[in-house]
N, C-alpha and C. Protein backbone atom coordinates (compact mmCIF):
# COMPACT_ATOMS: atom_id res chain seq x y z
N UNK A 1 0.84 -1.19 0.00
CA UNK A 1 0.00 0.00 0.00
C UNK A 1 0.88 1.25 0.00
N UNK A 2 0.20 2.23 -0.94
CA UNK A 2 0.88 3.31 -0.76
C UNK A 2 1.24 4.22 0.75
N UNK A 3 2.55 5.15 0.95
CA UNK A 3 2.20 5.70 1.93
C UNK A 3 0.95 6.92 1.50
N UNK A 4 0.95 7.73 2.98
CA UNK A 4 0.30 8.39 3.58
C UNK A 4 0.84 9.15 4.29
N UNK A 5 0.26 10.49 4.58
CA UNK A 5 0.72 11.79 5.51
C UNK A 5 -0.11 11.81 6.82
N UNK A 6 0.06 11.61 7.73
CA UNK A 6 -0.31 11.59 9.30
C UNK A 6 -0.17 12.93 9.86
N UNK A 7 -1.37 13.84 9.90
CA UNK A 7 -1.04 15.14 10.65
C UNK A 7 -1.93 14.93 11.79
N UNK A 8 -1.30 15.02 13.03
CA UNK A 8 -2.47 15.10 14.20
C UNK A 8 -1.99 16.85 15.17
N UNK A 9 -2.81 16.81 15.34
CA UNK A 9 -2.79 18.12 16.29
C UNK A 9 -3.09 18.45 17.72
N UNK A 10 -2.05 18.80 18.64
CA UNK A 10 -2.35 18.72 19.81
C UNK A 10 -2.31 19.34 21.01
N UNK A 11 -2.39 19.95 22.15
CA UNK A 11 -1.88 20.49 22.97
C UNK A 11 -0.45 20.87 22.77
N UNK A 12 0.20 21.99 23.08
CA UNK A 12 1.66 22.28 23.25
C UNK A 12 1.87 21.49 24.33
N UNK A 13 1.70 21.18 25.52
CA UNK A 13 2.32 20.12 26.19
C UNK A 13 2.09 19.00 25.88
N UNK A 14 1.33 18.55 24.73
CA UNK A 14 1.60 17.05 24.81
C UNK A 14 2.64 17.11 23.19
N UNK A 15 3.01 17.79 22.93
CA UNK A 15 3.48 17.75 21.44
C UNK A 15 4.74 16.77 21.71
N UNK A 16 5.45 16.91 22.55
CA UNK A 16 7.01 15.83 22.51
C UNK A 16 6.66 15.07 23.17
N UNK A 17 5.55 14.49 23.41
CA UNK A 17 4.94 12.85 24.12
C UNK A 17 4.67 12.38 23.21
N UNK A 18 4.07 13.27 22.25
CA UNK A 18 3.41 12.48 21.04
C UNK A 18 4.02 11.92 19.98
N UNK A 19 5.21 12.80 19.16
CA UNK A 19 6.79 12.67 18.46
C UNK A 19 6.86 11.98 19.04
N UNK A 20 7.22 12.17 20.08
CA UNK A 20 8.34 10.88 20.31
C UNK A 20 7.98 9.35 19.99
N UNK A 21 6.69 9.12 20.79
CA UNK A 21 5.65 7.88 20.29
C UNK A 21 5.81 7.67 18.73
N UNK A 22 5.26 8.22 18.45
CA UNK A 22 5.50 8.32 16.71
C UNK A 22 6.59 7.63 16.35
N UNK A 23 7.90 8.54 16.96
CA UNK A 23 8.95 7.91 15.96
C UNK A 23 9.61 6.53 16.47
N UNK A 24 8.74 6.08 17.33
CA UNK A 24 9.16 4.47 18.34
C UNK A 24 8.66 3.92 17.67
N UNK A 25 6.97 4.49 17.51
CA UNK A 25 6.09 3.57 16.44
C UNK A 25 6.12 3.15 15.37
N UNK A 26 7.07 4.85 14.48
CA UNK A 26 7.11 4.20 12.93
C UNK A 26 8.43 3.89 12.49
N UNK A 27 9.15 4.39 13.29
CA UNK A 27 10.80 4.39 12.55
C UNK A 27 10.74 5.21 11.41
N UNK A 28 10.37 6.47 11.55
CA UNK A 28 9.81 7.11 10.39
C UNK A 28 10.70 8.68 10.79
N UNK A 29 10.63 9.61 10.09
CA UNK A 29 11.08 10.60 10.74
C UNK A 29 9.58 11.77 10.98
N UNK A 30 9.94 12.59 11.76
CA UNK A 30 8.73 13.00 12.61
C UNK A 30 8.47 14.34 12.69
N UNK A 31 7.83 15.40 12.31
CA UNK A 31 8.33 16.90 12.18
C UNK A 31 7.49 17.12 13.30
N UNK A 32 7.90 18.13 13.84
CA UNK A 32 6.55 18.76 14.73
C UNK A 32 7.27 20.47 14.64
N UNK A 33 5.82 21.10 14.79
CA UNK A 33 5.86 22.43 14.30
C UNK A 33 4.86 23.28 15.38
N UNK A 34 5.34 24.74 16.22
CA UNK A 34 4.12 24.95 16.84
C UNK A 34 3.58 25.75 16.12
N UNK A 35 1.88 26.03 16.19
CA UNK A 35 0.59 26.41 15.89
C UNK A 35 -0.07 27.39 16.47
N UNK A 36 -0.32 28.73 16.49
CA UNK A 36 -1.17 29.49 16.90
C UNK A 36 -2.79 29.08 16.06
N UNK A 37 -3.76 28.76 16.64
CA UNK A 37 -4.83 28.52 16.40
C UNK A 37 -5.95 29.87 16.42
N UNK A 38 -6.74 30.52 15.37
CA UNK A 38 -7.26 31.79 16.02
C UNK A 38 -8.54 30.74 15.10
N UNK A 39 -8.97 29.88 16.50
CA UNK A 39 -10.22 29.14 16.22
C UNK A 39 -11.60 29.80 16.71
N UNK A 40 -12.91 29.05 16.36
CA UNK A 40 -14.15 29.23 17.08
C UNK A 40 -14.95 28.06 17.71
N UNK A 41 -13.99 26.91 17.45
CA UNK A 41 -13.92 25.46 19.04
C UNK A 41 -13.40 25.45 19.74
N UNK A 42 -14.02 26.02 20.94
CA UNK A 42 -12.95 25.94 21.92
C UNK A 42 -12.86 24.98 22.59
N UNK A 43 -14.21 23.53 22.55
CA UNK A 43 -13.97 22.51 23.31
C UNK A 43 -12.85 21.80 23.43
N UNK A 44 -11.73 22.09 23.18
CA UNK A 44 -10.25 21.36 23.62
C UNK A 44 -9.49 22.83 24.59
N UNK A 45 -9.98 23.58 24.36
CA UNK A 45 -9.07 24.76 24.69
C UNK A 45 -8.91 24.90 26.46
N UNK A 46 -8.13 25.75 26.88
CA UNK A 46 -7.69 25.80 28.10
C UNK A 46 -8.25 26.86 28.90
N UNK A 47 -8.41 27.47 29.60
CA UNK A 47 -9.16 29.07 29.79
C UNK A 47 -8.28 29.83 29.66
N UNK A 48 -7.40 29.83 29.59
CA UNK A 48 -6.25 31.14 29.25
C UNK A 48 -6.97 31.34 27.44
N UNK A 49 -6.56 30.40 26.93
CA UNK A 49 -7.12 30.45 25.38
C UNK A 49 -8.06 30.59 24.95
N UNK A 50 -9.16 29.99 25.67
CA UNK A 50 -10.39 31.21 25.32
C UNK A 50 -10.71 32.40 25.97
N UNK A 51 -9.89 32.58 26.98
CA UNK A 51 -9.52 34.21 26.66
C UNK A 51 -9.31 34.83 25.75
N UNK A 52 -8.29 34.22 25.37
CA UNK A 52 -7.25 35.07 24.47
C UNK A 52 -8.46 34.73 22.69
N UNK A 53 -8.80 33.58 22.56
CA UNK A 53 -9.51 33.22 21.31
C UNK A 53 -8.27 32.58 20.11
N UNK A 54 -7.37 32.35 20.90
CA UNK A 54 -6.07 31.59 20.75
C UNK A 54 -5.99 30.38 21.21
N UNK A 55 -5.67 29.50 20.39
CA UNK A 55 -5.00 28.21 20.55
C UNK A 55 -3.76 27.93 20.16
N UNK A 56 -2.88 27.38 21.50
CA UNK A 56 -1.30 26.85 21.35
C UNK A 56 -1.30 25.60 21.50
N UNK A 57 -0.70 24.92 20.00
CA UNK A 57 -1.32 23.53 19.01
C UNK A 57 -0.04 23.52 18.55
N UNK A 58 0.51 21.88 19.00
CA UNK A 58 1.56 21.42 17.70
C UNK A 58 1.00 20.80 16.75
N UNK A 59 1.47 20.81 15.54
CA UNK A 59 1.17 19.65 14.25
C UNK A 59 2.18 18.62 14.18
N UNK A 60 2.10 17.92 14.29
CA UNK A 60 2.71 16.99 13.73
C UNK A 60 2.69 15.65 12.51
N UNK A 61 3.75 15.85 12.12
CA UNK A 61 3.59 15.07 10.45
C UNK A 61 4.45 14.20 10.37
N UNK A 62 3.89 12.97 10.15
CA UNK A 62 4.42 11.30 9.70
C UNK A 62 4.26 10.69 8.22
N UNK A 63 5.21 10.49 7.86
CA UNK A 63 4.95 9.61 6.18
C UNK A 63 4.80 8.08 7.10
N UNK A 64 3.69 7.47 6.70
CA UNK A 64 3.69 6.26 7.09
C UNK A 64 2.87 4.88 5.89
N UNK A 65 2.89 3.50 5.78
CA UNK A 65 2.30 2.89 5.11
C UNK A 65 0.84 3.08 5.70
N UNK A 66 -0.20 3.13 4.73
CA UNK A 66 -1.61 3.44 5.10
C UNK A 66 -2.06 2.46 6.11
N UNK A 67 -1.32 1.46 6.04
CA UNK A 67 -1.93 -0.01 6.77
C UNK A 67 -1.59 0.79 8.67
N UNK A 68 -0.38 1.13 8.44
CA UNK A 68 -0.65 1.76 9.72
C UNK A 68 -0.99 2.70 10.79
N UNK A 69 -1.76 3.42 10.15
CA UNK A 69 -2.52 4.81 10.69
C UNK A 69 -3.29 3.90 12.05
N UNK A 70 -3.71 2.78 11.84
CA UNK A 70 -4.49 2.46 13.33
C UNK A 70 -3.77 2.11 14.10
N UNK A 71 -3.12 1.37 13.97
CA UNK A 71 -1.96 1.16 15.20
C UNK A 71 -1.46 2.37 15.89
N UNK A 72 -0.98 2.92 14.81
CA UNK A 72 -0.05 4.48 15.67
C UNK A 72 -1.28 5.02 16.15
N UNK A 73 -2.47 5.36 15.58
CA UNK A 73 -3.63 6.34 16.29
C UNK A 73 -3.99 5.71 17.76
N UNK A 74 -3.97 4.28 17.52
CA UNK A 74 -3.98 3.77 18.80
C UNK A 74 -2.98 4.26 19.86
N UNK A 75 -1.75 4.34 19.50
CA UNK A 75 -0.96 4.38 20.46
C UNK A 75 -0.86 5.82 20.95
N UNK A 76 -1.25 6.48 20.42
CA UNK A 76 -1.44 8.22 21.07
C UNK A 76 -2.51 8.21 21.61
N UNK A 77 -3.63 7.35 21.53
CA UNK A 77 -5.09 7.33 22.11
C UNK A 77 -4.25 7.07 23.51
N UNK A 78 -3.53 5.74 23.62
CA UNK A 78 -2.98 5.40 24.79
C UNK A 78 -2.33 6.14 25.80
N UNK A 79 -1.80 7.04 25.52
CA UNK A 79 -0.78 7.89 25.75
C UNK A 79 -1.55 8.77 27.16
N UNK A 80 -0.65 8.92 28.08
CA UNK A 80 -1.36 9.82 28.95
C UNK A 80 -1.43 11.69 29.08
N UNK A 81 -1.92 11.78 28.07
CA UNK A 81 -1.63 13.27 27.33
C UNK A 81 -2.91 14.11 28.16
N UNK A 82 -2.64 15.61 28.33
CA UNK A 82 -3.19 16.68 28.51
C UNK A 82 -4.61 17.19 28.53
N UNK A 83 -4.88 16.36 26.97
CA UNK A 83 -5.72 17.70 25.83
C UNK A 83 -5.70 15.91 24.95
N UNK A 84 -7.39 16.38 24.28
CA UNK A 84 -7.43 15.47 23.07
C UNK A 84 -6.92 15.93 21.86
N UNK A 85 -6.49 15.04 20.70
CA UNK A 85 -5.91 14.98 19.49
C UNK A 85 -6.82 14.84 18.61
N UNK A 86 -6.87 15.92 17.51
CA UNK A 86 -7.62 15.74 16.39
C UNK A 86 -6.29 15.54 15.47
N UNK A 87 -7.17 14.50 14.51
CA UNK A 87 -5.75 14.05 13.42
C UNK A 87 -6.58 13.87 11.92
N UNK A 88 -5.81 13.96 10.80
CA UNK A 88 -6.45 13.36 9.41
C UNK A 88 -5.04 12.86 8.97
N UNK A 89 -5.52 12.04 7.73
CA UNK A 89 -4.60 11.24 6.77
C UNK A 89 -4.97 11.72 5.17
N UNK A 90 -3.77 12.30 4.59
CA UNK A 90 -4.13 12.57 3.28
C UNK A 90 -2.74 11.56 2.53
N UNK A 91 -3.42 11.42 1.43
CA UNK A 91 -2.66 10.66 0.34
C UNK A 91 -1.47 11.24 -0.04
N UNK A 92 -0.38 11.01 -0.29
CA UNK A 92 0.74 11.30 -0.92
C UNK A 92 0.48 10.73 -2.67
N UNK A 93 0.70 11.94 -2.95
CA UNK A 93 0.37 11.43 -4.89
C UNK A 93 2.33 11.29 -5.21
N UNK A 94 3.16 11.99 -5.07
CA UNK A 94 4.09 11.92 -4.70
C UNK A 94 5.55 12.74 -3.91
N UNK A 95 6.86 11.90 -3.87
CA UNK A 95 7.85 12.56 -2.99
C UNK A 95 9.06 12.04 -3.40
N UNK A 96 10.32 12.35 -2.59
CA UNK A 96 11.11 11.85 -2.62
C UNK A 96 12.22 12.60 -2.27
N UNK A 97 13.61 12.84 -2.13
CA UNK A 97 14.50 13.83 -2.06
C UNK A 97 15.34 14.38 -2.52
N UNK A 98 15.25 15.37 -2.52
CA UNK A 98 16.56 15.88 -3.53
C UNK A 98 18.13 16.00 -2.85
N UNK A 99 19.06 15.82 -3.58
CA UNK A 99 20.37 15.94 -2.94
C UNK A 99 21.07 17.27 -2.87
């Protein structure tokens, strides 16, 4: 099966619980990036942040085989994190690297 792009999104404190899992899980390499959120859900948010109408959100992004998006989603479900994770999977049409 082709890969796949794994972006989940999460609390700033759970962002290097979550990487890290990831890259145990996939042997994959693992970006994480932080996120100012200027959302209108605040049901994950903290009360400082809906103060502010700000959300502080890492992304994080995995190339992985499609077969395993459940396993790894499992294993961040597991995880004793903060704040819940919203995540999607989009297709890679293609990649590769340049030197």
């Amino acid at each position: 099966m082709p890969d796949v792009l794994l972006t989940l999104y999460c609390a700033g404190a759970d962002g290097a619980l979550i990487a890290g899992t990831l890259r145990s899980a996939t042997g994959r390499a693992v970006h994480l990036r932080e996120e100012t959120v200027f959302g209108h859900d605040f049901s994950d948010a903290s009360t400082a942040e809906r103060v502010t109408g700000q959300l502080d959100r890492r992304a994080i992004d995995v190339t992985l085989p499609e077969e395993s998006v459940t396993s790894v989603i499992g294993a961040v479900e597991r995880l004793n994190r903060a704040a819940p994770v919203r995540w999607h999977v989009t297709p890679l049409v293609a990649g590769g690297r340049l030197p």
